[in-house]
Protein backbone atom coordinates (compact mmCIF):
# COMPACT_ATOMS: atom_id res chain seq x y z
CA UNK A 1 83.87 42.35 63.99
CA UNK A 2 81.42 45.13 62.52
CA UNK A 3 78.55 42.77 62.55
CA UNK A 4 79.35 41.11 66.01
CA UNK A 5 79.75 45.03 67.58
CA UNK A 6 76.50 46.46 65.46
CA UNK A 7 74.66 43.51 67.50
CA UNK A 8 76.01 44.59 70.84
CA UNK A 9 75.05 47.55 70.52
CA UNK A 10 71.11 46.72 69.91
CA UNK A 11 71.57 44.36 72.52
CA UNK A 12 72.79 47.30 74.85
CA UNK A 13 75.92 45.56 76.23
CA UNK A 14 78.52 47.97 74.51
CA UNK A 15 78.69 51.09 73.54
CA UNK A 16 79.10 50.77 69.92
CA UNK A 17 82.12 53.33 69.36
CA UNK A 18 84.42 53.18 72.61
CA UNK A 19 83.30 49.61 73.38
CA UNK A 20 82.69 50.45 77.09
CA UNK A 21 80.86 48.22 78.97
CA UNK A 22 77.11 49.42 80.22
CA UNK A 23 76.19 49.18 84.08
CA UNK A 24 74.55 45.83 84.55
CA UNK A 25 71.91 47.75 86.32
CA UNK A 26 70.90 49.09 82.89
CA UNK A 27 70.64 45.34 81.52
CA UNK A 28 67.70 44.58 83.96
CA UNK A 29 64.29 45.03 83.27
CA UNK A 30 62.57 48.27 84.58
CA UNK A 31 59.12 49.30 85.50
CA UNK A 32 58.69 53.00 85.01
CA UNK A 33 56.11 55.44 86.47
CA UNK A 34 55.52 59.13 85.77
CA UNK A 35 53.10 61.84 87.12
CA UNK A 36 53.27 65.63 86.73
CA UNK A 37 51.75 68.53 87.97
CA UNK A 38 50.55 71.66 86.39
CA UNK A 39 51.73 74.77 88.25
CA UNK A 40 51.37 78.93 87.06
CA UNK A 41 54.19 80.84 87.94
CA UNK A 42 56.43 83.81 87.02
CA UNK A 43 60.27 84.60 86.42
CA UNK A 44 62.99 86.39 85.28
CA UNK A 45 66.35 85.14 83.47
CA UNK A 46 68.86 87.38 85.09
CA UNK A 47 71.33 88.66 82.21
CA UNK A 48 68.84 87.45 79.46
CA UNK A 49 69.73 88.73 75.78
CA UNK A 50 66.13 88.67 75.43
CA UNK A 51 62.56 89.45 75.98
CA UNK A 52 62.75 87.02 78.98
CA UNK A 53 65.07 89.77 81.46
CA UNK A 54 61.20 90.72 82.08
CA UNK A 55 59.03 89.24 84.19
CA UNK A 56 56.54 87.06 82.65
CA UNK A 57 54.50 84.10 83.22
CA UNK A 58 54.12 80.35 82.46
CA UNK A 59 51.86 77.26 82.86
CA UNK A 60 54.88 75.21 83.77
CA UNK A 61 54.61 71.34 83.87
CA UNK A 62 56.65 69.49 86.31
CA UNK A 63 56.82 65.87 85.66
CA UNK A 64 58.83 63.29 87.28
CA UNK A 65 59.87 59.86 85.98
CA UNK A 66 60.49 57.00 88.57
CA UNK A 67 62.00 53.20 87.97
CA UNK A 68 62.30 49.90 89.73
CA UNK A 69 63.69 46.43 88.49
CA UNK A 70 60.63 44.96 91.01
CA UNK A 71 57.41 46.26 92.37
CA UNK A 72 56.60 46.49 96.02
CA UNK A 73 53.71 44.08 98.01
CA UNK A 74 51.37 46.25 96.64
CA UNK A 75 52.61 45.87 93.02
CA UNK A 76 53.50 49.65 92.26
CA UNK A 77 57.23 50.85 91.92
CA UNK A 78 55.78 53.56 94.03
CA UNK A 79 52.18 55.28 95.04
CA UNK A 80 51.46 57.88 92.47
CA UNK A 81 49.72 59.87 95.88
CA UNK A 82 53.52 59.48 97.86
CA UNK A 83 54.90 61.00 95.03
CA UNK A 84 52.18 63.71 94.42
CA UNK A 85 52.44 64.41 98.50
CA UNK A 86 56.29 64.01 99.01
CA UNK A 87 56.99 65.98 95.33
CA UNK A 88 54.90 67.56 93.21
CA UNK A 89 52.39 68.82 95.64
CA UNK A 90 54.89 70.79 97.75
CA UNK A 91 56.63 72.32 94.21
CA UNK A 92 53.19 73.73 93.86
CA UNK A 93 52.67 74.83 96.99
CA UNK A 94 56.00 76.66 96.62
CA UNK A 95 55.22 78.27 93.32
CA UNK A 96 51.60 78.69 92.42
CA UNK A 97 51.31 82.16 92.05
CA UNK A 98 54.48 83.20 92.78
CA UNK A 99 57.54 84.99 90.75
CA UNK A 100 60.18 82.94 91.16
CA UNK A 101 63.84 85.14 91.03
CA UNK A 102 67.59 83.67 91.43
CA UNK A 103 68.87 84.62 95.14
CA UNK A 104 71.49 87.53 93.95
CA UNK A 105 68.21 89.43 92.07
CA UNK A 106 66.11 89.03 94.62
CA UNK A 107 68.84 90.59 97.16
CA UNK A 108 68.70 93.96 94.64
CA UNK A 109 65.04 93.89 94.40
CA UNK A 110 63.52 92.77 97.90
CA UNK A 111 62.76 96.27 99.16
CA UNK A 112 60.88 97.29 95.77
CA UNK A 113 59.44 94.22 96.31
CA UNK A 114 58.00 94.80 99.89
CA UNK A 115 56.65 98.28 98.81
CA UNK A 116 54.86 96.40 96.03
CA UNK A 117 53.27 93.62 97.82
CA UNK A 118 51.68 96.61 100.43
CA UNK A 119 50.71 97.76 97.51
CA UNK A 120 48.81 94.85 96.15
CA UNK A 121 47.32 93.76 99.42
CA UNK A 122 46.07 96.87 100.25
CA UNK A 123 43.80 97.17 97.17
CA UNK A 124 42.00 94.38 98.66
CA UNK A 125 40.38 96.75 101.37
CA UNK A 126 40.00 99.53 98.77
CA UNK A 127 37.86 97.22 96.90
CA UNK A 128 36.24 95.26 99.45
CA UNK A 129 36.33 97.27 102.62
CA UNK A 130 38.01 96.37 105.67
CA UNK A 131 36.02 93.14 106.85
CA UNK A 132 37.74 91.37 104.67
CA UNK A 133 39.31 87.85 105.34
CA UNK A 134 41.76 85.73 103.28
CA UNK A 135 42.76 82.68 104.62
CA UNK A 136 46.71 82.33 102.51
CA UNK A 137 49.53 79.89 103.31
CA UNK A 138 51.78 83.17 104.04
CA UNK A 139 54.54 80.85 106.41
CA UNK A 140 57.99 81.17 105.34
CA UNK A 141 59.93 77.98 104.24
CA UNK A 142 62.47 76.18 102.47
CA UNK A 143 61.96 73.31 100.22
CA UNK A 144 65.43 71.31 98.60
CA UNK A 145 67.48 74.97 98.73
CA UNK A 146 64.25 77.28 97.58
CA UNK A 147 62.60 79.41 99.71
CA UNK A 148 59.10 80.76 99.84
CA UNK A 149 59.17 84.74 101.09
CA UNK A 150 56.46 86.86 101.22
CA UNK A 151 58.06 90.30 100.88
CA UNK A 152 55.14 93.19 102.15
CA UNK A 153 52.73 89.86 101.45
CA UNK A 154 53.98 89.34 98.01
CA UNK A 155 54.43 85.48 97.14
CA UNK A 156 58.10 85.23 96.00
CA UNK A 157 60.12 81.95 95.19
CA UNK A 158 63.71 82.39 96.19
CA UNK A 159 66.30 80.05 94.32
CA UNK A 160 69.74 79.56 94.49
CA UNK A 161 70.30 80.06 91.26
CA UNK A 162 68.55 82.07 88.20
CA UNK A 163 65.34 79.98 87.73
CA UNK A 164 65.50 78.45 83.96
CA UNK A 165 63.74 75.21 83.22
CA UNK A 166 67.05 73.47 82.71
CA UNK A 167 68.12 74.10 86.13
CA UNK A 168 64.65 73.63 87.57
CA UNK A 169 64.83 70.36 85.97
CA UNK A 170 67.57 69.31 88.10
CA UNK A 171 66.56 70.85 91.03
CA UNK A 172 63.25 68.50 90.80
CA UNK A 173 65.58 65.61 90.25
CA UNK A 174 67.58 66.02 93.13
CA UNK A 175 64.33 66.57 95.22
CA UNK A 176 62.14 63.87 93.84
CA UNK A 177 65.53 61.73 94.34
CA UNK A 178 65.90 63.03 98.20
CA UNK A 179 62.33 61.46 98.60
CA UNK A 180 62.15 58.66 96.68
CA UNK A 181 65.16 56.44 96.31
CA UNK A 182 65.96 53.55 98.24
CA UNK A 183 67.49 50.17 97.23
CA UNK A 184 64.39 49.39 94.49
CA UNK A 185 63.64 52.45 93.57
CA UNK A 186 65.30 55.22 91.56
CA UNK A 187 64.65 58.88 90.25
CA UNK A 188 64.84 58.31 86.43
CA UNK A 189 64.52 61.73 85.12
CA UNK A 190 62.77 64.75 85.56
CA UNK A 191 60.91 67.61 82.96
CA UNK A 192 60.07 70.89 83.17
CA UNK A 193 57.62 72.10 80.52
CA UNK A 194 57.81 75.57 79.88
CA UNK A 195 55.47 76.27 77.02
CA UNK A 196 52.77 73.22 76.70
CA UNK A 197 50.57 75.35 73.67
CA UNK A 198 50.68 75.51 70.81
CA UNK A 199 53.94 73.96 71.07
CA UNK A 200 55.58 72.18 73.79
CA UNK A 201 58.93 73.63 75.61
CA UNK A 202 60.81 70.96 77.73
CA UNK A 203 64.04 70.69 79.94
CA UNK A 204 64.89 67.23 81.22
CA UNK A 205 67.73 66.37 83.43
CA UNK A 206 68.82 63.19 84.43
CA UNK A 207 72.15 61.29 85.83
């Protein structure tokens, strides 16, 4: 019985301890696709034992993974540009250059905050004089539960929850999946790279 269960197991039928039977959807074949996006941004782990209470920075990876059992006319499981448009692009937009906070800090901090970003742009025209124009994407919005605010013109990320890189991780998932699935294709998993050099950092969630 050993040998008959230590060949189910490579065969992926059973698990190999509880003998429970695996979802014939994991049994099929699968194509698999993946594309990231590199993306600078700040935080703050609220209640940190650490260095990381303080603000600092990151080149953050975000990196989706995306299966299908069959490919589409065109013969992709999907368009690597649909899901840089529909996914990774808009993360960026809502993060490059921004300190991202958890929604109770930010509710403690938003005035400092305002006084800070007057602050900031107003050493533009101390620098540069008043003729100065900067075209910025300063529009308030939401994307999947985060919002983009721009307290006194600062660029501030606003999550529901204090912005780690396991719970980004799932937060991309459940994005990417809003987007993406359908009845052939399916969110796989979903990485966020916190540190890529000299070593590599990574939080993956998946179902």
């Amino acid at each position: 019985m050993g040998e008959v269960c230590w060949k189910w197991e490579l065969c992926g039928i059973y698990k190999r301890s509880l003998m429970i039977p695996v979802s014939p959807r994991k049994l099929r074949a699968m194509y698999t696709v993946r594309k990231s996006i590199d993306i600078d941004f700040a935080h703050n782990i609220e209640g940190h034992r650490g260095a990381c209470i303080n603000i600092h920075g990151h080149t953050w990876k975000f990196e989706v993974d995306v299966s299908a059992s069959s490919l589409d006319p065109e013969g992709f499981v999907v368009d690597f540009k649909r899901l840089k448009m529909d996914v990774l692009q808009p993360c960026h937009r809502l993060l490059d250059h921004s300190v991202a906070y958890g929604a109770r800090i930010f509710s403690e901090v938003e005035g400092e905050l305002t006084s800070m970003g007057k602050v900031f742009l107003a050493s533009r025209e101390k620098i540069h004089g008043a003729g100065l124009v900067v075209k910025e994407d300063r529009e308030p919005w939401i994307l999947e539960g985060a919002r983009a605010c721009f307290p006194g013109g600062m660029k501030v990320a606003v999550f529901p929850f204090s912005p780690t890189s396991e719970r980004l991780a799932k937060w991309l998932y459940t994005l990417a999946s809003s987007k993406l699935d359908d009845d052939r294709v399916t969110v796989a998993c979903a990485r966020i790279y916190e540190t890529l050099v000299p070593v590599q950092s990574v939080a993956e969630y998946r179902p």
